[in-house]
C-alpha atoms as a PDB file:
ATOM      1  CA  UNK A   1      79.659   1.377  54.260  1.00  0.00           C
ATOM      2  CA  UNK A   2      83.193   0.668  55.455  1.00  0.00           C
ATOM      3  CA  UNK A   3      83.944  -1.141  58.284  1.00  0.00           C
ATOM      4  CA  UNK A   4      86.945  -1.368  60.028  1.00  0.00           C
ATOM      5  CA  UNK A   5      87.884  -3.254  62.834  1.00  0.00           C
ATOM      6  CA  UNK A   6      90.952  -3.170  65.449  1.00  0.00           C
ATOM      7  CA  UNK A   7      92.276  -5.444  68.007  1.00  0.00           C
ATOM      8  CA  UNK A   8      93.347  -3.605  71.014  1.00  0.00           C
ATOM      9  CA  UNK A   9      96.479  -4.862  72.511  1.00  0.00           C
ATOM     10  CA  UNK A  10      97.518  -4.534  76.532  1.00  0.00           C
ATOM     11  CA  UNK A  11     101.740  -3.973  77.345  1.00  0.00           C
ATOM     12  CA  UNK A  12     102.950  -3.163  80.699  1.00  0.00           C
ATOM     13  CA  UNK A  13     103.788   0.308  79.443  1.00  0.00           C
ATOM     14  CA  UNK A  14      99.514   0.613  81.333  1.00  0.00           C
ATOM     15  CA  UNK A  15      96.699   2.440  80.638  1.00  0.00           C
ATOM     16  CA  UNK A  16      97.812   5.926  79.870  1.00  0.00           C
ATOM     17  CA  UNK A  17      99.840   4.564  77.266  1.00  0.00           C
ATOM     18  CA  UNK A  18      96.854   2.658  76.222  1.00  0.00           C
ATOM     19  CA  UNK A  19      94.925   5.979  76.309  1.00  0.00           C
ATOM     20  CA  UNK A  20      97.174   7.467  73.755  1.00  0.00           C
ATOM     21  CA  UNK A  21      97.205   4.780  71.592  1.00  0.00           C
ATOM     22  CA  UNK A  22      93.178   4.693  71.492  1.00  0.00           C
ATOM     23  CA  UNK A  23      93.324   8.523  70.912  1.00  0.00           C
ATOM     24  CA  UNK A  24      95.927   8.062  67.857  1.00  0.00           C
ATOM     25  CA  UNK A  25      94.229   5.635  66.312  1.00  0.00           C
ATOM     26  CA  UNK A  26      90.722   7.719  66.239  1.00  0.00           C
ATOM     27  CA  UNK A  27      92.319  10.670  64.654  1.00  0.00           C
ATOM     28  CA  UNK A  28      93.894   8.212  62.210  1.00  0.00           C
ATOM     29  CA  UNK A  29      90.591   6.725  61.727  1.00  0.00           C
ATOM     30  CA  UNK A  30      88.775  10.548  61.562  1.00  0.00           C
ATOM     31  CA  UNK A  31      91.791  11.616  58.907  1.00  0.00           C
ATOM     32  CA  UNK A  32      91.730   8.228  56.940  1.00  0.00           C
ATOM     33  CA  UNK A  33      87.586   9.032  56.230  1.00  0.00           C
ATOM     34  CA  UNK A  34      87.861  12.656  55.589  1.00  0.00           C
ATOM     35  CA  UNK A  35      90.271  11.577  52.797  1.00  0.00           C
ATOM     36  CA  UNK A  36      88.294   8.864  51.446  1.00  0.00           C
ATOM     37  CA  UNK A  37      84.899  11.281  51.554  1.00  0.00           C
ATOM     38  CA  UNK A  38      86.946  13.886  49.392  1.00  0.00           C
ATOM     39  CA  UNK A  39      88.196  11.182  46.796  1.00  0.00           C
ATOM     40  CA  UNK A  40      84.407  10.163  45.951  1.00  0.00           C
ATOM     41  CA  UNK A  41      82.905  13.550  45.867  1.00  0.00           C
ATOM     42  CA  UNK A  42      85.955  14.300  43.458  1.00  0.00           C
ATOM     43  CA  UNK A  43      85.084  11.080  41.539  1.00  0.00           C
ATOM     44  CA  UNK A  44      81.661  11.648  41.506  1.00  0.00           C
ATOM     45  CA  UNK A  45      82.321  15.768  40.059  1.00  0.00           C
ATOM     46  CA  UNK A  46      85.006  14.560  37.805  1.00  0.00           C
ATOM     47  CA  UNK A  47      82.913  12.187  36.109  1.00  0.00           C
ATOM     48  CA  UNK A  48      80.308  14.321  33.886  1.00  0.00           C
ATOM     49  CA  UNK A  49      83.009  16.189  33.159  1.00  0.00           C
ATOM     50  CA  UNK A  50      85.197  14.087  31.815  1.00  0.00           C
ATOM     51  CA  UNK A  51      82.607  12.443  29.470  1.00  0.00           C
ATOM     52  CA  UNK A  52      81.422  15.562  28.143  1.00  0.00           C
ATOM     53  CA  UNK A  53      85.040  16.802  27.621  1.00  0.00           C
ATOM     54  CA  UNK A  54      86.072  13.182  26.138  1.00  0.00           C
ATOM     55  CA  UNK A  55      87.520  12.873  22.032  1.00  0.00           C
ATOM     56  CA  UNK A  56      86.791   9.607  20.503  1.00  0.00           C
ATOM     57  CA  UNK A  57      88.479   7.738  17.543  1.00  0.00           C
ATOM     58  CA  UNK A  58      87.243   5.599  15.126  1.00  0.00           C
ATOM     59  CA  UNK A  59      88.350   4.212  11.374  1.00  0.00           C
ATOM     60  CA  UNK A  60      88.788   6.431   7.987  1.00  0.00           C
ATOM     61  CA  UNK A  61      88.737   9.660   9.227  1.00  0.00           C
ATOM     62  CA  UNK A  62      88.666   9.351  12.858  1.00  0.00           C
ATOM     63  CA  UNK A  63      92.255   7.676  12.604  1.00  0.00           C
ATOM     64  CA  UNK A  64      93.796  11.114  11.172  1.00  0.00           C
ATOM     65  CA  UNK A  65      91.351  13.890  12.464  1.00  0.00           C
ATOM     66  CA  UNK A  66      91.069  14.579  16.036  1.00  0.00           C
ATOM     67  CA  UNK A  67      87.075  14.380  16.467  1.00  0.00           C
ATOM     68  CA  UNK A  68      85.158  15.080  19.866  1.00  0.00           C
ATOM     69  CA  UNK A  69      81.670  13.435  20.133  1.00  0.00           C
ATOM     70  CA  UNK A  70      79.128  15.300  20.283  1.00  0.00           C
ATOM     71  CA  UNK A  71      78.005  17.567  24.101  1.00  0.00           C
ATOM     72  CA  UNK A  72      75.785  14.554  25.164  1.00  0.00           C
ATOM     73  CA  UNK A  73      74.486  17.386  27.894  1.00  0.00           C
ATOM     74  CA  UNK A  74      72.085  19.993  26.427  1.00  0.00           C
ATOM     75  CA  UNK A  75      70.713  22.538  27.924  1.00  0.00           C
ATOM     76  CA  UNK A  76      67.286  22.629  25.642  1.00  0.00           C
ATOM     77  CA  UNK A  77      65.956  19.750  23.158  1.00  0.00           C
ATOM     78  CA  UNK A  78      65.179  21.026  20.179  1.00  0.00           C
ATOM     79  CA  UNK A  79      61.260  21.044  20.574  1.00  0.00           C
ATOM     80  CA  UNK A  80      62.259  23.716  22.600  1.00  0.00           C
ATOM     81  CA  UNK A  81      63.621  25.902  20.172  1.00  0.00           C
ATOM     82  CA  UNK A  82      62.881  27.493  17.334  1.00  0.00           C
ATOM     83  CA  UNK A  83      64.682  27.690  13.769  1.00  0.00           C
ATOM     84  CA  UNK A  84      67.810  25.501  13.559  1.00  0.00           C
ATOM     85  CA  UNK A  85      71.567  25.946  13.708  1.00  0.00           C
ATOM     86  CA  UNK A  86      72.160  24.450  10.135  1.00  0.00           C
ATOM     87  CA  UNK A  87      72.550  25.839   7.119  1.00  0.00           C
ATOM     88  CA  UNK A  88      70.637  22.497   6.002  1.00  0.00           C
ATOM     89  CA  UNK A  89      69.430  20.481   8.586  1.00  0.00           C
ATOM     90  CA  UNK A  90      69.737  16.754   6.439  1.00  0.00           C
ATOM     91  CA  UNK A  91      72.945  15.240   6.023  1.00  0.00           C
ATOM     92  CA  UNK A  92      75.070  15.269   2.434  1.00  0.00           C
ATOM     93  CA  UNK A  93      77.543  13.181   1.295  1.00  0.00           C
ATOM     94  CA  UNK A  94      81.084  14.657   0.953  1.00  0.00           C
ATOM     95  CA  UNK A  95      84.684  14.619   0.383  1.00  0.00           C
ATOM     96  CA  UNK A  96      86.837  15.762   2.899  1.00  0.00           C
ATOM     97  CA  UNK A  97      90.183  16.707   1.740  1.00  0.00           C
ATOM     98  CA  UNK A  98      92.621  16.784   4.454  1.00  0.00           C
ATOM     99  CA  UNK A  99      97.107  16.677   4.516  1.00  0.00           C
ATOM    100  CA  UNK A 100      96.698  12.952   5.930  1.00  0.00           C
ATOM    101  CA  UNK A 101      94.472  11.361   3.155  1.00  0.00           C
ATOM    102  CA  UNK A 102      91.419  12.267   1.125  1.00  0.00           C
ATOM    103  CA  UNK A 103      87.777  10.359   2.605  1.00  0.00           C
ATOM    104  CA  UNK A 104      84.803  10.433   0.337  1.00  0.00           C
ATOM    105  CA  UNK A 105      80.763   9.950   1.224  1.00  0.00           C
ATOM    106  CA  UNK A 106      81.343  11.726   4.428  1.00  0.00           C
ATOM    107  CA  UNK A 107      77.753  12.483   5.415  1.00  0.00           C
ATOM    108  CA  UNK A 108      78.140  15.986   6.894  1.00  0.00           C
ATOM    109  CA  UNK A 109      76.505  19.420   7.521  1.00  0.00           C
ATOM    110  CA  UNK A 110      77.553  22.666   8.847  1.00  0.00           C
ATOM    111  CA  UNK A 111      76.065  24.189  12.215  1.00  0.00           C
ATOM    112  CA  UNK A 112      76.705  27.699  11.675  1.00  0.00           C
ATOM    113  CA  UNK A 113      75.561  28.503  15.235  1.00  0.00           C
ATOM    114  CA  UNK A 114      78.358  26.710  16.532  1.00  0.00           C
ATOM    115  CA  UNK A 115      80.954  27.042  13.589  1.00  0.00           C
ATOM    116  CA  UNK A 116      81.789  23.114  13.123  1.00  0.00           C
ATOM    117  CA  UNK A 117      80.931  20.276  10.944  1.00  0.00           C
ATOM    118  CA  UNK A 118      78.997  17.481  12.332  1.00  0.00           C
ATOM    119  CA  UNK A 119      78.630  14.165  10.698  1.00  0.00           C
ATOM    120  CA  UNK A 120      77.002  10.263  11.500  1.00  0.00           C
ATOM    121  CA  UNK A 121      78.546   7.126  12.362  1.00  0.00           C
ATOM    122  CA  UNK A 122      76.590   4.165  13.426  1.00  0.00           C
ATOM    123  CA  UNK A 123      73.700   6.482  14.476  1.00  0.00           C
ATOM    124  CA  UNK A 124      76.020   9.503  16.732  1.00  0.00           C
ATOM    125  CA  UNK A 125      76.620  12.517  16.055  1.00  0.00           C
ATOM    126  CA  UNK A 126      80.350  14.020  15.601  1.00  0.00           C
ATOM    127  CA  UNK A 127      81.615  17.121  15.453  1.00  0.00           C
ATOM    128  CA  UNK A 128      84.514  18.012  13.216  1.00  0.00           C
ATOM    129  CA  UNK A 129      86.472  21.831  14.370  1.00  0.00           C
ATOM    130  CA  UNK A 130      88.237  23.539  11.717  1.00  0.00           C
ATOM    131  CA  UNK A 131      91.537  21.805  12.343  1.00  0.00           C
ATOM    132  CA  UNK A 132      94.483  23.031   9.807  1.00  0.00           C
ATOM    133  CA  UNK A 133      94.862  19.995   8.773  1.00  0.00           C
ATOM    134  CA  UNK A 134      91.555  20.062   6.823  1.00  0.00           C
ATOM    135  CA  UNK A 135      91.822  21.652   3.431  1.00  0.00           C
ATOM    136  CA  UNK A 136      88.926  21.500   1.813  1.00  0.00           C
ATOM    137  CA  UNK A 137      85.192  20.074   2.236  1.00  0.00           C
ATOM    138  CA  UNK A 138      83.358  19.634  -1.110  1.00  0.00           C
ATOM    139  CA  UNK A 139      79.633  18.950  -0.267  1.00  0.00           C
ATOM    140  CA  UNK A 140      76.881  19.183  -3.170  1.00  0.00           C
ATOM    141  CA  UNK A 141      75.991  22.663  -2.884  1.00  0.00           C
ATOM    142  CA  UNK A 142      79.473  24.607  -1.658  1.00  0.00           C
ATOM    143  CA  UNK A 143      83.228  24.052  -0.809  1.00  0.00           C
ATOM    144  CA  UNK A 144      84.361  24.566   2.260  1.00  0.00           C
ATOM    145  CA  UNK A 145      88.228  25.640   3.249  1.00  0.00           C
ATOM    146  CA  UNK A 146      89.217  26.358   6.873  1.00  0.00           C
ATOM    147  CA  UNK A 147      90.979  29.847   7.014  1.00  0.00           C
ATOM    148  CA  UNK A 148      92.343  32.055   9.664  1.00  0.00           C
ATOM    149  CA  UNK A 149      90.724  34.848  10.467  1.00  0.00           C
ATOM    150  CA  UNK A 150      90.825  38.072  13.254  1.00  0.00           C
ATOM    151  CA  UNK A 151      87.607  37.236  15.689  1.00  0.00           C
ATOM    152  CA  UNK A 152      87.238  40.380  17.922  1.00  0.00           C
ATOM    153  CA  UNK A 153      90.974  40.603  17.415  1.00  0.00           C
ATOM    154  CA  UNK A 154      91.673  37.297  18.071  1.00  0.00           C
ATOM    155  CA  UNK A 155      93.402  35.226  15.300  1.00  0.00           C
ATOM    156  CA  UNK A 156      91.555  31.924  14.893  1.00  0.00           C
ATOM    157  CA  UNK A 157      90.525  29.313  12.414  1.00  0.00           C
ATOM    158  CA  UNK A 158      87.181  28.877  10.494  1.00  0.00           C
ATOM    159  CA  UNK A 159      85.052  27.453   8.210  1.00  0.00           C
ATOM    160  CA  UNK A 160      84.623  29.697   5.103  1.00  0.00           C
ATOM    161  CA  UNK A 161      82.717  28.647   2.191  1.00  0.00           C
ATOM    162  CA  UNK A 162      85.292  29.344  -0.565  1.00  0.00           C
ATOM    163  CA  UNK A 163      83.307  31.098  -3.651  1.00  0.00           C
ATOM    164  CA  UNK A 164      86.291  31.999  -5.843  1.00  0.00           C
ATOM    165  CA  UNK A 165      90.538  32.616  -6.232  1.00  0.00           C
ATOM    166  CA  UNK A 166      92.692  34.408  -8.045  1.00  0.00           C
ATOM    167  CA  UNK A 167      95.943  32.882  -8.024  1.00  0.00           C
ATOM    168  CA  UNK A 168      96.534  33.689  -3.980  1.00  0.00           C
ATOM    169  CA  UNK A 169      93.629  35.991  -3.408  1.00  0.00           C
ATOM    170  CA  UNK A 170      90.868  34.047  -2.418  1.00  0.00           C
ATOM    171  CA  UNK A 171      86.543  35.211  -2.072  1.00  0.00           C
ATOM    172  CA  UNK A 172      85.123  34.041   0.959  1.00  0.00           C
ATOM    173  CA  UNK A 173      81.757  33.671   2.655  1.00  0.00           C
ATOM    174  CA  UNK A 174      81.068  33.005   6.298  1.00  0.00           C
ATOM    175  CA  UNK A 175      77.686  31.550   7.278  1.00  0.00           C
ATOM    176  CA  UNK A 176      75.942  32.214  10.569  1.00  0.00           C
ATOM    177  CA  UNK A 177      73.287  31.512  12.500  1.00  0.00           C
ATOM    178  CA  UNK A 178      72.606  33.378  16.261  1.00  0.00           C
ATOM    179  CA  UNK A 179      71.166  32.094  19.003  1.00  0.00           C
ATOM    180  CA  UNK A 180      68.824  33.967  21.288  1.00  0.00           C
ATOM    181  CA  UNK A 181      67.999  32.877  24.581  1.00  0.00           C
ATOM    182  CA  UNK A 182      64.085  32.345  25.659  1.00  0.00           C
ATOM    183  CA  UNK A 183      62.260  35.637  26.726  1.00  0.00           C
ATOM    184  CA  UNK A 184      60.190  35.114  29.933  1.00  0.00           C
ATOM    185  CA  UNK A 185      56.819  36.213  30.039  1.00  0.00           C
ATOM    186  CA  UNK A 186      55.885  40.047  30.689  1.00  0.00           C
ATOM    187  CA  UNK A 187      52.928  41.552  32.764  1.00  0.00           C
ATOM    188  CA  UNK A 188      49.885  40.097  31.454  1.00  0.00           C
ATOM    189  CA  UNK A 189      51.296  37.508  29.213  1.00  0.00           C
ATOM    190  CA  UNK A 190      50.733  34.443  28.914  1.00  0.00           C
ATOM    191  CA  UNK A 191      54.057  32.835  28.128  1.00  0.00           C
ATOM    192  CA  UNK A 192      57.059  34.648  26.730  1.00  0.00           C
ATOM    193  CA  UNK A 193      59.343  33.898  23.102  1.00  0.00           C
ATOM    194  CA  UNK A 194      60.706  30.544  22.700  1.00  0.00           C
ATOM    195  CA  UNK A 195      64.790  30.199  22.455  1.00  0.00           C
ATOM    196  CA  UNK A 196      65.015  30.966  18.666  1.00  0.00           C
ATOM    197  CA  UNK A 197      68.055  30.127  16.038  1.00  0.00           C
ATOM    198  CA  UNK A 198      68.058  33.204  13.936  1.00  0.00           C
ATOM    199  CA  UNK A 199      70.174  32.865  10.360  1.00  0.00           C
ATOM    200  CA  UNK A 200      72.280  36.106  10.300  1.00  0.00           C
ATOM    201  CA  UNK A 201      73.060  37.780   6.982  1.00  0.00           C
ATOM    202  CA  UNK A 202      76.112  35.856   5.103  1.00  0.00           C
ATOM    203  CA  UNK A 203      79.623  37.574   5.472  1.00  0.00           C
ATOM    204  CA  UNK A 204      82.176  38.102   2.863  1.00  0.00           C
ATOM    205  CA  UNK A 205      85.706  38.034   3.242  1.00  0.00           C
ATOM    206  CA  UNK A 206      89.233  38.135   1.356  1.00  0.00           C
ATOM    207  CA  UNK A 207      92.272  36.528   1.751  1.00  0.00           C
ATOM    208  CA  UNK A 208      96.073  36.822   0.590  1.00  0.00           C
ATOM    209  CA  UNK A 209      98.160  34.011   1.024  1.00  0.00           C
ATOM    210  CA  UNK A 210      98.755  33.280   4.503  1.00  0.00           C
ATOM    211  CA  UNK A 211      97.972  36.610   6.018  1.00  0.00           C
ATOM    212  CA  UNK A 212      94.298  36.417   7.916  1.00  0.00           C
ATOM    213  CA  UNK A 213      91.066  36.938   6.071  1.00  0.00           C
ATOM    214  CA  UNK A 214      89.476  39.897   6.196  1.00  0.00           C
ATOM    215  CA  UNK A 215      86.124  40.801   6.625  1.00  0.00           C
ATOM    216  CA  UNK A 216      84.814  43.198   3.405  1.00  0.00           C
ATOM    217  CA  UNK A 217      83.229  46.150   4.760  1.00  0.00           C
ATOM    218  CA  UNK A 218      83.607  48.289   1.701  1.00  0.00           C
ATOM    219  CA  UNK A 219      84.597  47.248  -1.486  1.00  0.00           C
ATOM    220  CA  UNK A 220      86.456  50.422  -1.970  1.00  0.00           C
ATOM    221  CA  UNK A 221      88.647  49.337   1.432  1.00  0.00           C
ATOM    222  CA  UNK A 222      89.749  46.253  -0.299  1.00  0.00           C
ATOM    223  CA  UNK A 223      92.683  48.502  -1.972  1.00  0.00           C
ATOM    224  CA  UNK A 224      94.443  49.477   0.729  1.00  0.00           C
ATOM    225  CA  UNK A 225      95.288  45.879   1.619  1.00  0.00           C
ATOM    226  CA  UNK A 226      95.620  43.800  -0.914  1.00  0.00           C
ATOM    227  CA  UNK A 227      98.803  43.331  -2.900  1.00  0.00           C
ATOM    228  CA  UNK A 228      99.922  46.001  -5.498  1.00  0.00           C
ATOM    229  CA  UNK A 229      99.482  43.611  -8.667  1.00  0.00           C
ATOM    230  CA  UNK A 230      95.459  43.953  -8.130  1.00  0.00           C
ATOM    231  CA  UNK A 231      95.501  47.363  -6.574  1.00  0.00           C
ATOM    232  CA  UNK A 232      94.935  49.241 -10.010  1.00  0.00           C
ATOM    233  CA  UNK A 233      92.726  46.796 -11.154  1.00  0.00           C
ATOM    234  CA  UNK A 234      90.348  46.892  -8.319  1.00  0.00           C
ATOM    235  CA  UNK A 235      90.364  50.917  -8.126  1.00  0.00           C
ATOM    236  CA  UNK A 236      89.560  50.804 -11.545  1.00  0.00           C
ATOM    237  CA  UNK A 237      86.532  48.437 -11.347  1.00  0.00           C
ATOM    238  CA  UNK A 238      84.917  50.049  -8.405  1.00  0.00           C
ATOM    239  CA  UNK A 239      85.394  53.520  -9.907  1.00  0.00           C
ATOM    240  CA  UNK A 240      83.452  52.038 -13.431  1.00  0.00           C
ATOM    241  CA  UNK A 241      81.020  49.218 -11.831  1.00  0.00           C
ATOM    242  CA  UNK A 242      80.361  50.494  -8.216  1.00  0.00           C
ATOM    243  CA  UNK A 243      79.991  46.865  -6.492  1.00  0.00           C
ATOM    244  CA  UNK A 244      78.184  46.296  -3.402  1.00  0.00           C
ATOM    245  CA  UNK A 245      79.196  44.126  -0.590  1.00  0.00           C
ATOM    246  CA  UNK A 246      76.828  41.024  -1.971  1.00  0.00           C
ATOM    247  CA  UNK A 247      77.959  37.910  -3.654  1.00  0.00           C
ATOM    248  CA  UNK A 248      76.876  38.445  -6.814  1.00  0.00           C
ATOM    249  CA  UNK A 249      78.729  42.358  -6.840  1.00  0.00           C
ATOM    250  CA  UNK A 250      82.133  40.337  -5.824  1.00  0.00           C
ATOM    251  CA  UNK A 251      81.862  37.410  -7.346  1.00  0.00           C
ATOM    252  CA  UNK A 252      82.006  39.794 -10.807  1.00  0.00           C
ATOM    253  CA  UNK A 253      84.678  42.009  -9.453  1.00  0.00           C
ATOM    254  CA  UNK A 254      86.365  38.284  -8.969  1.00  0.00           C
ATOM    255  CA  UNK A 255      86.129  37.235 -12.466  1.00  0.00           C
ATOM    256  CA  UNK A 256      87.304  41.121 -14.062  1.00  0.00           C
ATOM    257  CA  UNK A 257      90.652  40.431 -11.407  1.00  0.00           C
ATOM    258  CA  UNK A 258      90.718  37.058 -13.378  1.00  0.00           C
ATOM    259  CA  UNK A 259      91.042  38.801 -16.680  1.00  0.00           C
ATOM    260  CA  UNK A 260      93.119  41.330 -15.510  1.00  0.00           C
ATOM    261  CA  UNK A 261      95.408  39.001 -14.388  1.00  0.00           C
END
C-alpha cells in the first residue's frame, strides 16, 4: 500500500484559498491512483503474454535461426489426449542445412499437427517454423525442404518432405495430423470422446522453380501446369501407365521424367 503524506501550509490569502488548495490536491491525489491502478493491471495482463509470445537465442543454431520456445501454456496435457501430433514421437539426430551455416546432430521431429520442427536443448523444447532461410532437413528416415505453397489461397511456407527432382521440378509430400476437440457426453452416457490427434492421409505436391507448389489432385492435371519440356512426356505416361495419386504411382512417373529428360 502507498502512502502519501502532505504538509498543509496556512498564507494570508485564508481559508477559501485553503479550501481550494485541499480540493486540488485530492483530485490530484484521486487522478495520480487511477493512473497507477491502470499501470499494474496492464503489467499484470501484459505479463503472460509476453512470455508466451517471447523468441529465445542460444549457440549453433539459435545464433542464425530465429527460434521461439516452446507455448509454455497448454490448454490439455497430453494424458488428456489421444494419438500424438508427430509423425514420430522420439527425437532423431539431424542435419539442418540452412543459407547461414550447416549444424549437424540436431535432435529434431516434426509435429505435423502444428506444421513445425521441434527440437531439445538442455531439457526444453523448441520449435523451429519453416523460415526461408532453411533449405533442407536430412533426418534418418526423410528430407525435409521448406516450400511455398497456396493454403486456402494464401501463399505461405511449409515443411514438405522432398521425395524426388527433376532438374527444377520437384515431388513433394506433406504430412498431417488433425486435431479434434473432446466430445462431451450425450444422454445417457457416461463420459464423452477424449480430444484425439488423428494422422490425415499424406498429400502430394509438385513444384517448378520458384512458382508455389501445387497440390496433385489428378495426375492427368499435372499437364496443364507444368513446363512444356515435360508436358509430352507426362501425357504420354499417364495415357500408357495410368498412375494414381499415391507415392509409389509418382514416384515412377518421377523416374520415366528422369529418363525422358
Amino acid at each position: 500500500m502507498l502512502y502519501l503524506k502532505f504538509n498543509w501550509v496556512h498564507t494570508s490569502f485564508g481559508q477559501q484559498d485553503v479550501s481550494r488548495q485541499s480540493l486540488s490536491l485530492q483530485r490530484n491525489l484521486v487522478a495520480f491512483m487511477k493512473n497507477a491502478i491502470a499501470i499494474l493491471l496492464s503489467m499484470i495482463l501484459y505479463c503472460p503474454y509476453a512470455l508466451a509470445q517471447s523468441g529465445r537465442y542460444g549457440s549453433n543454431v539459435f545464433d542464425h535461426l530465429l527460434i521461439k520456445q516452446e507455448d509454455p501454456f497448454h490448454r490439455l496435457t497430453p494424458e488428456d489426449v489421444e494419438g500424438s501430433p508427430y509423425i514420430h514421437d522420439s527425437f532423431f539426430l539431424s542435419k539442418v542445412i540452412t543459407t547461414k551455416g550447416v549444424f549437424d546432430s540436431v535432435p529434431l521431429r516434426f509435429d505435423a499437427n502444428n506444421g513445425w520442427m521441434e527440437f531439445r536443448r538442455k531439457g526444453e523444447t523448441f520449435i523451429l517454423d519453416p523460415l526461408p532461410e532453411v533449405m533442407k532437413i536430412e533426418m534418418p528416415a526423410e528430407t525435409y525442404t521448406v516450400e511455398a505453397f497456396l493454403d486456402h489461397g494464401k501463399p505461405t511456407l511449409g515443411f514438405f518432405v522432398l521425395l524426388d527432382t527433376v532438374k527444377e521440378l520437384k515431388l513433394l509430400k506433406m504430412h498431417e495430423v488433425k486435431f479434434q476437440e473432446r466430445i462431451p457426453p450425450k444422454a445417457l452416457e457416461a463420459r464423452g470422446k477424449p480430444a484425439t490427434y488423428i494422422p490425415s492421409p499424406d498429400q502430394f505436391y509438385y513444384r517448378f522453380g520458384f512458382n508455389p507448389a501445387l497440390k496433385i489432385e489428378k495426375v492427368s492435371k499435372m499437364a496443364d501446369y507444368i513446363p512444356t519440356a515435360y508436358k509430352k512426356e507426362l501425357i504420354s505416361c499417364v495415357k500408357r501407365k495410368k498412375p494414381e495419386v499415391r507415392e509409389e504411382d509418382l514416384r515412377k512417373l518421377w523416374d520415366y521424367l528422369k529418363k525422358t529428360n
